[in-house]
Protein backbone atom coordinates (compact mmCIF):
# COMPACT_ATOMS: atom_id res chain seq x y z
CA UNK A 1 -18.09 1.16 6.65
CA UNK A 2 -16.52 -1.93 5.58
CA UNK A 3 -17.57 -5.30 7.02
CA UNK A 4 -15.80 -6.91 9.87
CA UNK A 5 -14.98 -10.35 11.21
CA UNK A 6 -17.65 -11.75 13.01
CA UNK A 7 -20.44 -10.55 10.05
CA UNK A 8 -22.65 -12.60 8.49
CA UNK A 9 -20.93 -11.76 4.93
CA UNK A 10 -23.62 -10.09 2.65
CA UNK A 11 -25.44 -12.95 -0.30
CA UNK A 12 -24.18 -11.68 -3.75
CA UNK A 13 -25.07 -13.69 -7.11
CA UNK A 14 -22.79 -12.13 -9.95
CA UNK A 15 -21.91 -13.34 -13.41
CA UNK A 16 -18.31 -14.76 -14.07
CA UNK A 17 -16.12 -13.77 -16.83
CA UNK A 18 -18.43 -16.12 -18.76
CA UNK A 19 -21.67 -14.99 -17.65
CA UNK A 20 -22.47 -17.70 -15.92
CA UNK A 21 -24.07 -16.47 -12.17
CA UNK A 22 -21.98 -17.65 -8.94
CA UNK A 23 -23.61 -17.55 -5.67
CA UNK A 24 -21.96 -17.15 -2.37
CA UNK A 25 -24.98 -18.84 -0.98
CA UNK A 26 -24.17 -21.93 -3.59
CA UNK A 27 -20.65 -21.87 -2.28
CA UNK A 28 -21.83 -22.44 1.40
CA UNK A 29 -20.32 -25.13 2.79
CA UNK A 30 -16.89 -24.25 2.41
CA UNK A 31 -14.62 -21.24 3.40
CA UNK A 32 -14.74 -18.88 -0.10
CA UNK A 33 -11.81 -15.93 -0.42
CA UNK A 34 -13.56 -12.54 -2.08
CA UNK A 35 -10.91 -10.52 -3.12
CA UNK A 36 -11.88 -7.12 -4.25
CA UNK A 37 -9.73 -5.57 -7.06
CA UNK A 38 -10.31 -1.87 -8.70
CA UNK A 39 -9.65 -2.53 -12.62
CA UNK A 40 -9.27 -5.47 -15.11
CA UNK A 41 -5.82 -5.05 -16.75
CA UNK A 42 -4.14 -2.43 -14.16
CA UNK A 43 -1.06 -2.91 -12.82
CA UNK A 44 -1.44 -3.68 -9.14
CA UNK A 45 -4.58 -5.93 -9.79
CA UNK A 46 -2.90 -7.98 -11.95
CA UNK A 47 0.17 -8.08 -10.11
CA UNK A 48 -2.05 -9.38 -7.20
CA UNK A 49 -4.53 -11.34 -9.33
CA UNK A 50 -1.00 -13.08 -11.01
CA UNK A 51 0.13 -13.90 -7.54
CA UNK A 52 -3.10 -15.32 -5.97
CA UNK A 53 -3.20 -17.50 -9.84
CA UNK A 54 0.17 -18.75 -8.95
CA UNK A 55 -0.20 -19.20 -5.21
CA UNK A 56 -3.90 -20.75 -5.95
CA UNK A 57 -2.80 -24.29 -4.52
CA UNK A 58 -2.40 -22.54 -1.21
CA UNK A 59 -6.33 -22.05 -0.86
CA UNK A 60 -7.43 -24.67 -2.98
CA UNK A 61 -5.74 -27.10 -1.23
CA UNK A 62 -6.76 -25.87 2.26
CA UNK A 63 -10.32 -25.91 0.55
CA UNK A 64 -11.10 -22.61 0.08
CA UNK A 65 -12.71 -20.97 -3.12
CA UNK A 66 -11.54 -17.94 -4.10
CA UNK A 67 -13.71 -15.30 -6.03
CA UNK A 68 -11.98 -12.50 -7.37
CA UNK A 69 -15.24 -8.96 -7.79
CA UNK A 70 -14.40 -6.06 -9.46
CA UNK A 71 -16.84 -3.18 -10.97
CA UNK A 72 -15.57 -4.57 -14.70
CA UNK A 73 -18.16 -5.95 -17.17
CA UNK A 74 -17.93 -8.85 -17.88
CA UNK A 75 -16.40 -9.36 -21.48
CA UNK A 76 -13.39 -7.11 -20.57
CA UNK A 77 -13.10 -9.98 -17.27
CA UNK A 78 -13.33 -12.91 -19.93
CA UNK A 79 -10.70 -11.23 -22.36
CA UNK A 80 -8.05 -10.38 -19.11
CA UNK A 81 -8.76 -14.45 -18.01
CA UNK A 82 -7.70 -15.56 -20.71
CA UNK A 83 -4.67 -13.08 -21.01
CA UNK A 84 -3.76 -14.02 -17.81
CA UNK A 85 -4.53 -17.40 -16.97
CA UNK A 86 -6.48 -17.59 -13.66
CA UNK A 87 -8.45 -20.93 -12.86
CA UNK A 88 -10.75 -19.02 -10.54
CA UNK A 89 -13.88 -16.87 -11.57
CA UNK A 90 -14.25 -13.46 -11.88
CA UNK A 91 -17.27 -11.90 -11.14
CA UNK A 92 -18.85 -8.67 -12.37
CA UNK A 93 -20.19 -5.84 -9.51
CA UNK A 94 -20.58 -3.99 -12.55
CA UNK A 95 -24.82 -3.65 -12.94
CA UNK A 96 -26.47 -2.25 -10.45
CA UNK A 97 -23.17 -0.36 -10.41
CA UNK A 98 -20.80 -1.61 -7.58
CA UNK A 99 -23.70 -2.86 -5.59
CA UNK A 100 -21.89 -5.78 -4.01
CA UNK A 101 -18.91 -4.22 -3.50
CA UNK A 102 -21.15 -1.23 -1.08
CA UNK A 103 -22.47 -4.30 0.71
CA UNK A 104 -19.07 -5.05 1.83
CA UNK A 105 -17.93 -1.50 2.38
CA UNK A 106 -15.45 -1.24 -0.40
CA UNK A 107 -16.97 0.82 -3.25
CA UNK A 108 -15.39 3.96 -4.28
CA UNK A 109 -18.29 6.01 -4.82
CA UNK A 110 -16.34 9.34 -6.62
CA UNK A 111 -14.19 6.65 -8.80
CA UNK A 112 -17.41 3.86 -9.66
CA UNK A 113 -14.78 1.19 -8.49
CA UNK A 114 -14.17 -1.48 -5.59
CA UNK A 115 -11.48 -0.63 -3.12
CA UNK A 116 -8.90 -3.31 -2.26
CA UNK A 117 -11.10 -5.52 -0.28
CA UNK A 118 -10.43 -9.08 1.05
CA UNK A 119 -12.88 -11.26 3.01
CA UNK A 120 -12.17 -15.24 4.08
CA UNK A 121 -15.94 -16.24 4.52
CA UNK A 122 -16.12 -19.47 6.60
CA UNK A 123 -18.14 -22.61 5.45
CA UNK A 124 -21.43 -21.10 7.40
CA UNK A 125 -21.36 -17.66 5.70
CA UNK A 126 -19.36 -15.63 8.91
CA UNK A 127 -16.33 -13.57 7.56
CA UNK A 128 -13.43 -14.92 9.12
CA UNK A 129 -10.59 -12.12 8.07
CA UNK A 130 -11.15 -8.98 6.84
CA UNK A 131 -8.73 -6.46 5.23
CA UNK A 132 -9.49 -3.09 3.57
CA UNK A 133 -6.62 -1.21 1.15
CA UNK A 134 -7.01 1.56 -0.72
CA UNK A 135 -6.77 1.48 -4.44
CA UNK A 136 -3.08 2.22 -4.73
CA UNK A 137 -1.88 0.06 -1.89
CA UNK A 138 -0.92 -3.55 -3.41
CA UNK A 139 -1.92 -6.30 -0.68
CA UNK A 140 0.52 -8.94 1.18
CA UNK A 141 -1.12 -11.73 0.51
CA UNK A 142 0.74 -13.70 3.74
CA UNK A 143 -2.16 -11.96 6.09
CA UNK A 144 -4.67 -14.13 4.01
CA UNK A 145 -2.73 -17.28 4.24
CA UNK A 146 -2.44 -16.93 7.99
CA UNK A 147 -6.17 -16.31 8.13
CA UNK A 148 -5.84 -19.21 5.78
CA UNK A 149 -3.96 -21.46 8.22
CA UNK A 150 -5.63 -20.58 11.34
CA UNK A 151 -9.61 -21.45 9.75
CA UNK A 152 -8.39 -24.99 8.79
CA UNK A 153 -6.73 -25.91 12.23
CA UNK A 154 -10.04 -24.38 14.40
């Protein structure tokens, strides 16, 4: 069962694309966006990885951080980064196997991958919005915005 808003959002520490560990407990402090993705290089994920890149300002400048977890090690992360472009990290669920991604209630357990998972955490660690797809269904992104819009003006 996935998480739901109102949770305390579950403390992960993951390495980035460049093996560097991020926190959500160092992140505290401000709202962070964890946006949980299936595969490195598939289409949907980087259809939705290319829009959050190019819609970035949207969170940034509402001051949110966005984190982007998938079940991908991390040198296949760094080498789709830099194919791609995104100025946010992207952080590897993939040893112990998918581990965060069960904390949140999103892990595939008969594919070994993430489902579509989104989470808005709010500066004190409490998920704010909450939206589970499955790994074919491509995301609108305008529920996150909202979710977005409406933690700013509270």
């Amino acid at each position: 069962m996935s998480i739901s808003v109102g949770d305390t959002a579950p403390e992960f520490s993951l390495p980035d694309q460049d093996r560097q560990v991020v926190s959500l407990a160092e992140l505290r402090g401000a709202p962070v966006l964890v946006v949980f993705y299936p595969f490195a290089f598939s289409g949907i994920c980087t259809g939705e990885l290319c829009q959050l890149r190019d819609e970035l300002a949207t969170y940034t400048g509402a001051g949110v951080q966005v984190v982007a977890v998938s079940t991908d090690p991390t040198f296949s992360l760094k080498a789709w980064r830099d194919a791609q472009g995104f100025e946010f990290p992207l952080l590897s669920d993939f040893w112990p196997h998918g581990a965060v991604a069960q904390a949140y209630g999103v892990f595939n357990d008969k594919a070994g991958m993430a489902l579509r998972g989104t989470f808005l955490v709010d500066a004190e660690g409490t998920v704010a919005f909450a939206e589970v797809n499955q790994p074919g269904d491509a995301r609108a992104q305008s529920g996150w915005k909202d979710a977005v819009s409406q933690l700013a003006a509270a």
